[in-house]
N, C-alpha and C. Protein backbone atom coordinates (compact mmCIF):
# COMPACT_ATOMS: atom_id res chain seq x y z
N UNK A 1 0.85 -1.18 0.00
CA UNK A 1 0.00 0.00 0.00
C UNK A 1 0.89 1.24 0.00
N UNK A 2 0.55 2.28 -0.58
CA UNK A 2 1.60 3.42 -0.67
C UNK A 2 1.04 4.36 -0.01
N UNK A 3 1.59 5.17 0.48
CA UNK A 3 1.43 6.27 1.58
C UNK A 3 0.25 7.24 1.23
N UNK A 4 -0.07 7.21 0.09
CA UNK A 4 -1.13 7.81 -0.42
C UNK A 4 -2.17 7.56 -0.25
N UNK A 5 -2.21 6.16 -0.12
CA UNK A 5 -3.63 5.11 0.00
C UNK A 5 -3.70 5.15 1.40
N UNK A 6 -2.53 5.36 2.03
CA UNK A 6 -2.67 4.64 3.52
C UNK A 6 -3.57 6.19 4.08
N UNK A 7 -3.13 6.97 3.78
CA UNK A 7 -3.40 8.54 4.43
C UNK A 7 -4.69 8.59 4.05
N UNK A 8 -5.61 8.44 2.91
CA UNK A 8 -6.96 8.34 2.20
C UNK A 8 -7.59 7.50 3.01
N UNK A 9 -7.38 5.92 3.08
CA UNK A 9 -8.14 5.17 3.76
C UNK A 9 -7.47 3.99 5.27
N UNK A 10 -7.74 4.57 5.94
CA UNK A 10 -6.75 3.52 6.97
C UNK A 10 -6.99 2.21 6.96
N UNK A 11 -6.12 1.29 6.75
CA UNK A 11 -6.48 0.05 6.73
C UNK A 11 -7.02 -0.28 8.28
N UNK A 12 -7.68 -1.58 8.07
CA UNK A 12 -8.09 -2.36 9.64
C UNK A 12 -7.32 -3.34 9.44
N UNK A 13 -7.45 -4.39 10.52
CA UNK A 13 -7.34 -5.48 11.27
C UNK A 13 -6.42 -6.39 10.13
N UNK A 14 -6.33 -7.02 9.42
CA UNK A 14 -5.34 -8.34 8.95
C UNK A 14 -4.45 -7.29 7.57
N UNK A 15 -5.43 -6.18 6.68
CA UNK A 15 -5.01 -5.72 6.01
C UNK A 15 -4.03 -4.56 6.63
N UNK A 16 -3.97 -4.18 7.69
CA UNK A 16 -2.87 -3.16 8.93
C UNK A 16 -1.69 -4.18 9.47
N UNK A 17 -2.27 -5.34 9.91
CA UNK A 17 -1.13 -6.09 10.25
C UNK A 17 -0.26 -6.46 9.06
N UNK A 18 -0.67 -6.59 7.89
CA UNK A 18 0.28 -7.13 6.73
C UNK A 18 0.88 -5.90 6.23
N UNK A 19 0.60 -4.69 6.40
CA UNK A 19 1.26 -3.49 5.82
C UNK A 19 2.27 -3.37 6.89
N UNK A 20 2.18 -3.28 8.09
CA UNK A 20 2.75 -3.23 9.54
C UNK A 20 4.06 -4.35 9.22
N UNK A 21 3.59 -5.35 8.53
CA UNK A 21 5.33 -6.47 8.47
C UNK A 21 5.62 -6.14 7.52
N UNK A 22 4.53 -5.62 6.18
CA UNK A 22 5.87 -5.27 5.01
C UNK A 22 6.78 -4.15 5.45
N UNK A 23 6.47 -3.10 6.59
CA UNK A 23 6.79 -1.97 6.31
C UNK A 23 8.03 -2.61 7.58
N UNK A 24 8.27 -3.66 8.38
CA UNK A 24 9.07 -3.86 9.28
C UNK A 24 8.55 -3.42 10.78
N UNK A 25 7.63 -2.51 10.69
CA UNK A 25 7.44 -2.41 11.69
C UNK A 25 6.71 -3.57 13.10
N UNK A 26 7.01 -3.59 14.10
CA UNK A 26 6.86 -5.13 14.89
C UNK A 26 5.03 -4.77 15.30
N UNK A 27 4.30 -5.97 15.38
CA UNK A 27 2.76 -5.81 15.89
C UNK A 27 2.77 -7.02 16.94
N UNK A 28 3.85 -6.87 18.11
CA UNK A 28 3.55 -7.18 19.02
C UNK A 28 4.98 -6.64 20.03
N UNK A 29 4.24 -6.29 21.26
CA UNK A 29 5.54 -6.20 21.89
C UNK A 29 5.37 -6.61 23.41
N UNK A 30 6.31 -6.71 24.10
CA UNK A 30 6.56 -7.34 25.28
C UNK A 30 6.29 -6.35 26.30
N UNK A 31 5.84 -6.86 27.01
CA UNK A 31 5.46 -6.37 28.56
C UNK A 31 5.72 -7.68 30.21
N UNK A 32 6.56 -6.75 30.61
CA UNK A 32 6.49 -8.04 31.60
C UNK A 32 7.11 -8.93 30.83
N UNK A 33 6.35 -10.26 30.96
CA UNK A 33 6.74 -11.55 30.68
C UNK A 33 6.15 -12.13 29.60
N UNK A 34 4.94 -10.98 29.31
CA UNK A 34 4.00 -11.93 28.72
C UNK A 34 4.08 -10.49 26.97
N UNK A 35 3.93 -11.62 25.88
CA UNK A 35 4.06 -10.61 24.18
C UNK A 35 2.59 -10.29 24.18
N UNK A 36 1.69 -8.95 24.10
CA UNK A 36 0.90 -8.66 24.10
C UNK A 36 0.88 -8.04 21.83
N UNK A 37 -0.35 -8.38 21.59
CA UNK A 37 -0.69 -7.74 19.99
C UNK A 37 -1.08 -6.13 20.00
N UNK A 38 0.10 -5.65 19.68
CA UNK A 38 -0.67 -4.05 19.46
C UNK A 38 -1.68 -3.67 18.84
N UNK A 39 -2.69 -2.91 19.58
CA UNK A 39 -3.59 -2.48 19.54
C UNK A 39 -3.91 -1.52 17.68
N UNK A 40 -5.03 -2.03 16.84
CA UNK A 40 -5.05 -1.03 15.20
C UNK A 40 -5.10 0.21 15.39
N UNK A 41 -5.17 0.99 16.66
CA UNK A 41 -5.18 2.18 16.78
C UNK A 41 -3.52 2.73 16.65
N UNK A 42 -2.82 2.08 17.57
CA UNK A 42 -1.27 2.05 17.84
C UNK A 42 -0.82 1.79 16.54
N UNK A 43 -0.66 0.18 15.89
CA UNK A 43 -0.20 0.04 14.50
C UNK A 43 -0.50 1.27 13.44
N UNK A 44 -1.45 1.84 13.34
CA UNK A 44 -1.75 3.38 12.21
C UNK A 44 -0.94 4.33 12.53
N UNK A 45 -0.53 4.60 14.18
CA UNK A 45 -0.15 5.51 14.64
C UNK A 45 1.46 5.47 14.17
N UNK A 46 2.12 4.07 14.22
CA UNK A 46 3.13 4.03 13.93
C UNK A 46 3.49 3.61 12.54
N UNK A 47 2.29 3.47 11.55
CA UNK A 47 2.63 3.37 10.36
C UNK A 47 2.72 5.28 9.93
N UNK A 48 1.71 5.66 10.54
CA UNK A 48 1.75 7.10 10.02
C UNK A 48 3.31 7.48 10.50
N UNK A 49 3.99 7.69 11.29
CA UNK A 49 5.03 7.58 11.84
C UNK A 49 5.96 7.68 11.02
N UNK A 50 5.79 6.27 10.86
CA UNK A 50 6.97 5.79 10.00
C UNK A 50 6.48 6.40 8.90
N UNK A 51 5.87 6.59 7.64
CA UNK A 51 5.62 7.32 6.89
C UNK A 51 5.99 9.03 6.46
N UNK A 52 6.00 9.59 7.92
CA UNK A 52 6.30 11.12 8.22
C UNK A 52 7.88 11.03 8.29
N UNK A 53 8.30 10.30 8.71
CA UNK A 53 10.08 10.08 8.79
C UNK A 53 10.70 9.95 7.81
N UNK A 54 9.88 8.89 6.63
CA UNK A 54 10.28 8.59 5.76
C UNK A 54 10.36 9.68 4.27
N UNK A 55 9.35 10.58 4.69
CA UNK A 55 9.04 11.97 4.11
C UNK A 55 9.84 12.95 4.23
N UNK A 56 10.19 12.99 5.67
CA UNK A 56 10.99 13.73 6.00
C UNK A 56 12.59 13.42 5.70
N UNK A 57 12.74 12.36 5.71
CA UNK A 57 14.29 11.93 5.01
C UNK A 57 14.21 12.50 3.49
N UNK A 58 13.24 12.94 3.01
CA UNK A 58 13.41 12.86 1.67
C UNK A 58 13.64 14.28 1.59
N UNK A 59 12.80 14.68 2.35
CA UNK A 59 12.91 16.67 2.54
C UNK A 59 14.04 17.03 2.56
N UNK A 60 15.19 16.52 3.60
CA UNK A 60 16.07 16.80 3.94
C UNK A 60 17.13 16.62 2.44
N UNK A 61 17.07 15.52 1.91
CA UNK A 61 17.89 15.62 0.69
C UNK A 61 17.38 16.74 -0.22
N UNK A 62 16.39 17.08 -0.51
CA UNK A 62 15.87 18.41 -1.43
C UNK A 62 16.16 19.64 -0.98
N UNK A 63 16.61 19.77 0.52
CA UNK A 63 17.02 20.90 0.90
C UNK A 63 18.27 20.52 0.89
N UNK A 64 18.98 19.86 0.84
CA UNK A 64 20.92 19.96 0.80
C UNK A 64 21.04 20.18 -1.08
N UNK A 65 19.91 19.68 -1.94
CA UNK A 65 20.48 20.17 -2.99
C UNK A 65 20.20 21.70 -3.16
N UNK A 66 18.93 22.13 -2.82
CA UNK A 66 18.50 23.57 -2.89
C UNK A 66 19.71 24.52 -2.57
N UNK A 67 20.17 24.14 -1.43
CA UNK A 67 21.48 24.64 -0.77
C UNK A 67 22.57 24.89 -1.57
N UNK A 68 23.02 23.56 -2.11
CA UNK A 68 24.31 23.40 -2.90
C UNK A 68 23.91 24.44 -4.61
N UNK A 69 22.72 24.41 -5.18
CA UNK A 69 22.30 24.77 -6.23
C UNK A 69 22.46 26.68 -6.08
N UNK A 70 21.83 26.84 -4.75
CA UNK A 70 21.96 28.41 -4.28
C UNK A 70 23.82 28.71 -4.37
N UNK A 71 24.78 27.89 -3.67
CA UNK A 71 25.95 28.42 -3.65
C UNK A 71 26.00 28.62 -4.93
N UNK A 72 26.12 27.62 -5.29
CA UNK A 72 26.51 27.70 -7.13
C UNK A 72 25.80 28.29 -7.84
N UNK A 73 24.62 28.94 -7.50
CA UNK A 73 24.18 30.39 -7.99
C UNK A 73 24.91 31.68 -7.58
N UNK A 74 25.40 31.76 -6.41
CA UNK A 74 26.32 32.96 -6.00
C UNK A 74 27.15 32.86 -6.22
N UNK A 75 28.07 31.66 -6.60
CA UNK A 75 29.60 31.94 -7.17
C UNK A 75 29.69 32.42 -8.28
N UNK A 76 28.73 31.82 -9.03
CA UNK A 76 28.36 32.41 -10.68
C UNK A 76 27.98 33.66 -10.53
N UNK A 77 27.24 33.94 -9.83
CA UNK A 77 27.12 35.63 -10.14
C UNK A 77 28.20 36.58 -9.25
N UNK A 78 29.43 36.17 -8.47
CA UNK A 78 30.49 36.76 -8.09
C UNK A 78 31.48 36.46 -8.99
N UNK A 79 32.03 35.66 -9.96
CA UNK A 79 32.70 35.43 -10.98
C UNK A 79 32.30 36.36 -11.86
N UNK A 80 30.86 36.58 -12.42
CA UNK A 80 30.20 37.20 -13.72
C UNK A 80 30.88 38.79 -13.38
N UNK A 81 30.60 39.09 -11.97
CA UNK A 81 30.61 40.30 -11.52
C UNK A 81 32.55 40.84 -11.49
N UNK A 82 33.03 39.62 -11.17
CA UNK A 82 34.69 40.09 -10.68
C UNK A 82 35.47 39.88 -12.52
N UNK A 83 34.47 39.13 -13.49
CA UNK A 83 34.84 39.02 -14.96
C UNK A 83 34.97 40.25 -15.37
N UNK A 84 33.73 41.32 -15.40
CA UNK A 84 32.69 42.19 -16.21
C UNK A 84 34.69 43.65 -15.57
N UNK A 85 34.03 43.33 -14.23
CA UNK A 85 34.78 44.37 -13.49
C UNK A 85 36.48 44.96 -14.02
């Protein structure tokens, strides 16, 4: 399911748990002694999660090129300027 679909319609119950293992994320965790099944409210919460992180990793590369693209817009126009001069 792609992040698009997931944000439009939240999956339930067997179709959340199978997005939940493709995506790695675990749908059970330990307490005490005893492995309790996380709750479909929790699993969404941490698919959305994971989804926003994964967004956000991507942001972060579009802003290091924006960055690098801006220097190399100002060197070019301090070269053009120290050429002309």
């Amino acid at each position: 399911m792609r992040e698009r679909d997931f944000m439009k319609r939240l999956p339930q119950e067997q179709e959340l748990k199978d997005l939940a293992e493709e995506l790695g994320i675990p749908i059970m965790e330990t307490r005490g002694n005893s492995r309790l099944q996380v709750s479909d409210e929790d699993l969404q919460r941490r698919i959305m999660e994971y989804y926003q992180t994964r967004r956000g990793a991507r942001l972060w590369i579009v802003a290091v090129i924006a960055a690098v693209a801006s220097v190399i817009s100002a060197a070019t126009a301090i070269i053009a300027v120290c050429l002309r001069g």
